[in-house]
N, C-alpha and C. Protein backbone atom coordinates (compact mmCIF):
# COMPACT_ATOMS: atom_id res chain seq x y z
N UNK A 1 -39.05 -2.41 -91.82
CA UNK A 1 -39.64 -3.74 -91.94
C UNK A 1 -38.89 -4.61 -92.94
N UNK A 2 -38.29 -4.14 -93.70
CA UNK A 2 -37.66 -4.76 -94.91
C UNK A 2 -36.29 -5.58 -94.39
N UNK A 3 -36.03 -4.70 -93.56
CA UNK A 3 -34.64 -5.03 -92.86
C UNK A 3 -34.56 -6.81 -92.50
N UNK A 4 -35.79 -7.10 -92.18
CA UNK A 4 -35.70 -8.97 -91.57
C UNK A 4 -35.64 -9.70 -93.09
N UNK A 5 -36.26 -9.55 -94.28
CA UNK A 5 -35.98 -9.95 -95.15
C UNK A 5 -34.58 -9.98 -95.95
N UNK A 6 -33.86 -8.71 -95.76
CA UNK A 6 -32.97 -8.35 -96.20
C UNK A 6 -31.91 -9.21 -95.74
N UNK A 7 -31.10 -9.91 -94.32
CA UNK A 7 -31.01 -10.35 -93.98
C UNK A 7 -30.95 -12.10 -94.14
N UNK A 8 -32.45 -12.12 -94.27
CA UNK A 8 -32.93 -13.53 -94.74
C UNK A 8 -31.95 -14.33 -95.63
N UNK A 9 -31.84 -13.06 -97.02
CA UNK A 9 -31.48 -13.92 -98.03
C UNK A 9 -29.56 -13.39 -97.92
N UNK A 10 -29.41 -12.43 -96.72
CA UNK A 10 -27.53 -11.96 -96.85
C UNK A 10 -26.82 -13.15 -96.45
N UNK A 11 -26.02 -12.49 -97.09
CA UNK A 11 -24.55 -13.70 -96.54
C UNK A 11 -23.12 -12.98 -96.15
N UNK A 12 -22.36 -13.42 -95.62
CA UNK A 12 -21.10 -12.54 -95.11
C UNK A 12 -20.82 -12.33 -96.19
N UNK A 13 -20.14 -10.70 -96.01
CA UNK A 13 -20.01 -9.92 -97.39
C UNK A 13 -20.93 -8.97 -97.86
N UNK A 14 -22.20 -9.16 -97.85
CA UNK A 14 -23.16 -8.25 -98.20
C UNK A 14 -22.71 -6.87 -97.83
N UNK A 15 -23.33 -6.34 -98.76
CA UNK A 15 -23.24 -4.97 -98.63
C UNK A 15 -24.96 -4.57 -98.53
N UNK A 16 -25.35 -3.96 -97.22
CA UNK A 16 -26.69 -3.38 -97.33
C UNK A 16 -26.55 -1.70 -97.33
N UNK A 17 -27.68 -1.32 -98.55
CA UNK A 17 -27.32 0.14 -98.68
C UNK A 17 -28.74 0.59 -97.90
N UNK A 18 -28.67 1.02 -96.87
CA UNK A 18 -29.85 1.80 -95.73
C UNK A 18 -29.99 3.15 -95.93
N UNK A 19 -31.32 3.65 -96.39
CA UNK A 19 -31.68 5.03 -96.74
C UNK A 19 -32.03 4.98 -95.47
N UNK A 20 -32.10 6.51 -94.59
CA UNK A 20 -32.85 7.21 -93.74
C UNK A 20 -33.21 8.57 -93.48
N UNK A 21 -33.94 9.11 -93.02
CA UNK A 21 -33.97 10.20 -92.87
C UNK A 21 -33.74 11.18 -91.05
N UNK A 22 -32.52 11.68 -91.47
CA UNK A 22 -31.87 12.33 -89.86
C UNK A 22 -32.10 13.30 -89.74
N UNK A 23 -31.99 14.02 -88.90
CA UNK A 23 -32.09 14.95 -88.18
C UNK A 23 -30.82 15.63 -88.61
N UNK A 24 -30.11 16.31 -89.17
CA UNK A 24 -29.23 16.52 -89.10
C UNK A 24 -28.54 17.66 -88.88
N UNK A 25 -29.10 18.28 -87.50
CA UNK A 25 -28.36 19.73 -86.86
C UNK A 25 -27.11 19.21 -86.06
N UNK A 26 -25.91 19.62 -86.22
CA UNK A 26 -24.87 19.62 -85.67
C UNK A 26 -24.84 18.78 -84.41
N UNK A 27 -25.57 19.13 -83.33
CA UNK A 27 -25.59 18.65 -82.05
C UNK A 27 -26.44 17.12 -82.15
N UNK A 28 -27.00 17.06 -83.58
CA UNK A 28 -27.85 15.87 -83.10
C UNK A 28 -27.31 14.35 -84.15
N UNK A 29 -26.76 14.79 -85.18
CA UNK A 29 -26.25 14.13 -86.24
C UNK A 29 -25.86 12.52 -86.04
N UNK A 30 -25.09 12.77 -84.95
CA UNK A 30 -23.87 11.94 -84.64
C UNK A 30 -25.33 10.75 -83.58
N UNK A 31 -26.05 11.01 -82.67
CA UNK A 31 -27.08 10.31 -81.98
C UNK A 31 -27.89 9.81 -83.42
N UNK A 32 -28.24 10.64 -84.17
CA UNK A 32 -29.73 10.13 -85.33
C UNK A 32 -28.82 8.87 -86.24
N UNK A 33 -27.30 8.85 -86.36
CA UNK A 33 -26.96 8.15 -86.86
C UNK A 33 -26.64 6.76 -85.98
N UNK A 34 -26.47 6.42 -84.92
CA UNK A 34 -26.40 5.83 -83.98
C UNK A 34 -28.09 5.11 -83.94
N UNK A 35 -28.54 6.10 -83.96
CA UNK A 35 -30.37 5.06 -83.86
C UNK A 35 -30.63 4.48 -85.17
N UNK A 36 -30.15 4.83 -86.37
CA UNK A 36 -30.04 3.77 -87.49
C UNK A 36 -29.41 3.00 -87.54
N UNK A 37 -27.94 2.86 -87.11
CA UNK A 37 -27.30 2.10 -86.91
C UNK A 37 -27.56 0.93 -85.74
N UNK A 38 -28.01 1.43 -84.84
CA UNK A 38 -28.77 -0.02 -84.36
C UNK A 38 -29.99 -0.40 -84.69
N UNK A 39 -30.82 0.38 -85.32
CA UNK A 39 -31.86 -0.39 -85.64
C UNK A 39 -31.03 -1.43 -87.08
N UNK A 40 -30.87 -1.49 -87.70
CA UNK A 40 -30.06 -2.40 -88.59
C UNK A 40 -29.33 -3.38 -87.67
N UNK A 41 -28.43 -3.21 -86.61
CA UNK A 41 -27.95 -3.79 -85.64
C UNK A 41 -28.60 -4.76 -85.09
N UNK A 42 -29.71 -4.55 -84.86
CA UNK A 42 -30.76 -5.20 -84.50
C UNK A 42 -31.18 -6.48 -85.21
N UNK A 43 -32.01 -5.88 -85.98
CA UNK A 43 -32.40 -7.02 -87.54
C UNK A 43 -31.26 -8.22 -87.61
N UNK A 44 -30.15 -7.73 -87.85
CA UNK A 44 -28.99 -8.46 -88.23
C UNK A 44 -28.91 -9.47 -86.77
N UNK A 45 -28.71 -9.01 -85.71
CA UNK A 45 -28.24 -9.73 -84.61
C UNK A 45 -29.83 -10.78 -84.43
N UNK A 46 -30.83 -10.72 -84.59
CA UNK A 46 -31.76 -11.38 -85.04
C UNK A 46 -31.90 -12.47 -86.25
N UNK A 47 -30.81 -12.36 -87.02
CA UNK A 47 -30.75 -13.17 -87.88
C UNK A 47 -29.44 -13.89 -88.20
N UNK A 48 -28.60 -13.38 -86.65
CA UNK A 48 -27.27 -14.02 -86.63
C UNK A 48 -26.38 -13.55 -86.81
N UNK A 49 -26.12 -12.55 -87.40
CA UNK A 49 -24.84 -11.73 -88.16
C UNK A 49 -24.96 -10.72 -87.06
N UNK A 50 -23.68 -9.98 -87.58
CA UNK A 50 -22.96 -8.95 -87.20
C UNK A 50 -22.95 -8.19 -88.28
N UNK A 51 -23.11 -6.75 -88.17
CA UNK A 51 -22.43 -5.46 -89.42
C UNK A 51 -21.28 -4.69 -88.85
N UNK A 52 -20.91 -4.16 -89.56
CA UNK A 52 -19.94 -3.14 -89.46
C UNK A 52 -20.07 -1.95 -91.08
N UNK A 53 -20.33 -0.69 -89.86
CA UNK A 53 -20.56 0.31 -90.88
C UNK A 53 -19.06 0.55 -91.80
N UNK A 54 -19.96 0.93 -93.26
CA UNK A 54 -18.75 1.20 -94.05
C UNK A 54 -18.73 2.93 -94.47
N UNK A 55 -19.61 3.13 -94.74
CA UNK A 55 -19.48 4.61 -94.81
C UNK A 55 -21.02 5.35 -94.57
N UNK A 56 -21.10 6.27 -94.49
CA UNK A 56 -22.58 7.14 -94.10
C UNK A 56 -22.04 8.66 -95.06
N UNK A 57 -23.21 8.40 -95.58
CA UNK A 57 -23.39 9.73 -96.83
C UNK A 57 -24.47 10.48 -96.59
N UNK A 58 -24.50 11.68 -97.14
CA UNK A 58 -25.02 12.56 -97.19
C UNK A 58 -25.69 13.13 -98.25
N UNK A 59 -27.06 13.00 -98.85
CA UNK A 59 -27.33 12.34 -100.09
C UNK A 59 -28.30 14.11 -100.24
N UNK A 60 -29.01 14.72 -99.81
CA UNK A 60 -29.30 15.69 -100.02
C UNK A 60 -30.15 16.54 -98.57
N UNK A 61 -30.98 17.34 -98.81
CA UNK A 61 -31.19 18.20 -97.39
C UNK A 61 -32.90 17.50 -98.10
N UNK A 62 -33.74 17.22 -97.16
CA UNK A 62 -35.17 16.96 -97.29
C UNK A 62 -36.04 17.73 -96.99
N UNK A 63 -35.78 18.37 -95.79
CA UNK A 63 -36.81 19.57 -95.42
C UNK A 63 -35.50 20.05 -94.29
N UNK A 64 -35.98 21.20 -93.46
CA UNK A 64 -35.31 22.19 -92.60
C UNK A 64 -35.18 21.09 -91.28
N UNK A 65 -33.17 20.89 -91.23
CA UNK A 65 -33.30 19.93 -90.46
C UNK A 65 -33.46 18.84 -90.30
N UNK A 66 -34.00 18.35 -91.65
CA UNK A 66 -33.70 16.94 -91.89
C UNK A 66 -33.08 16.33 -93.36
N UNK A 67 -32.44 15.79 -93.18
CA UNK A 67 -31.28 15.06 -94.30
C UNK A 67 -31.84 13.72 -94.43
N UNK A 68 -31.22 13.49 -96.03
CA UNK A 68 -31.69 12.11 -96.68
C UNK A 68 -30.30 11.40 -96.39
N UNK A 69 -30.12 10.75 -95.79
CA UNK A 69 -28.64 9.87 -95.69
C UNK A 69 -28.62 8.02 -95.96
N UNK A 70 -27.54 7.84 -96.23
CA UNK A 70 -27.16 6.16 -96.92
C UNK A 70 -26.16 5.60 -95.61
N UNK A 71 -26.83 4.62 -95.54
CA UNK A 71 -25.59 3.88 -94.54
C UNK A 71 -25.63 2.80 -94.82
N UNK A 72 -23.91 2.45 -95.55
CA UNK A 72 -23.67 1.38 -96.60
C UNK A 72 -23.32 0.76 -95.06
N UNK A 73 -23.67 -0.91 -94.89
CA UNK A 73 -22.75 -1.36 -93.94
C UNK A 73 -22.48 -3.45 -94.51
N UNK A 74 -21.59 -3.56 -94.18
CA UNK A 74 -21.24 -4.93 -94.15
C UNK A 74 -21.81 -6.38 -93.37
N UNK A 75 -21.98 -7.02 -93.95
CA UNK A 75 -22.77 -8.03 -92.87
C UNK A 75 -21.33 -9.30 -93.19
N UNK A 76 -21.57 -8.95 -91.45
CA UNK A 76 -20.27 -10.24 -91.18
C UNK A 76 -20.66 -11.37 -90.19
């Protein structure tokens, strides 16, 4: 929900830092990061901009199977 505000006040250049929580077994990693990545995709194209991811981290393990991850991305 934060994401339309966030936006609101960006400007090209921003850097938005996106916590989530993935799934992160081998086979599924690469999809759970893809559904954050457009949901941000989203927001943004709603408020005019474009992103482009800058990096995706790996911030610690949360429970069995699921990971705390950062996805720094650019608003252009």
């Amino acid at each position: 929900d934060f994401l339309e505000y966030a936006f609101k006040i960006a400007k090209k250049g921003t850097i938005i830092h996106y916590e989530d929580l993935l799934n992160n077994d081998e086979e599924n990693i690469e999809k759970e990061t893809e559904r954050s990545l457009n949901n941000i995709k989203d927001a943004a194209t709603k408020a005019g901009f474009k992103i482009k991811l800058i990096k995706l981290n790996f911030v610690k393990n949360y429970k069995p199977h699921i990971g705390h991850y950062v996805l720094d991305v650019k608003v252009e």
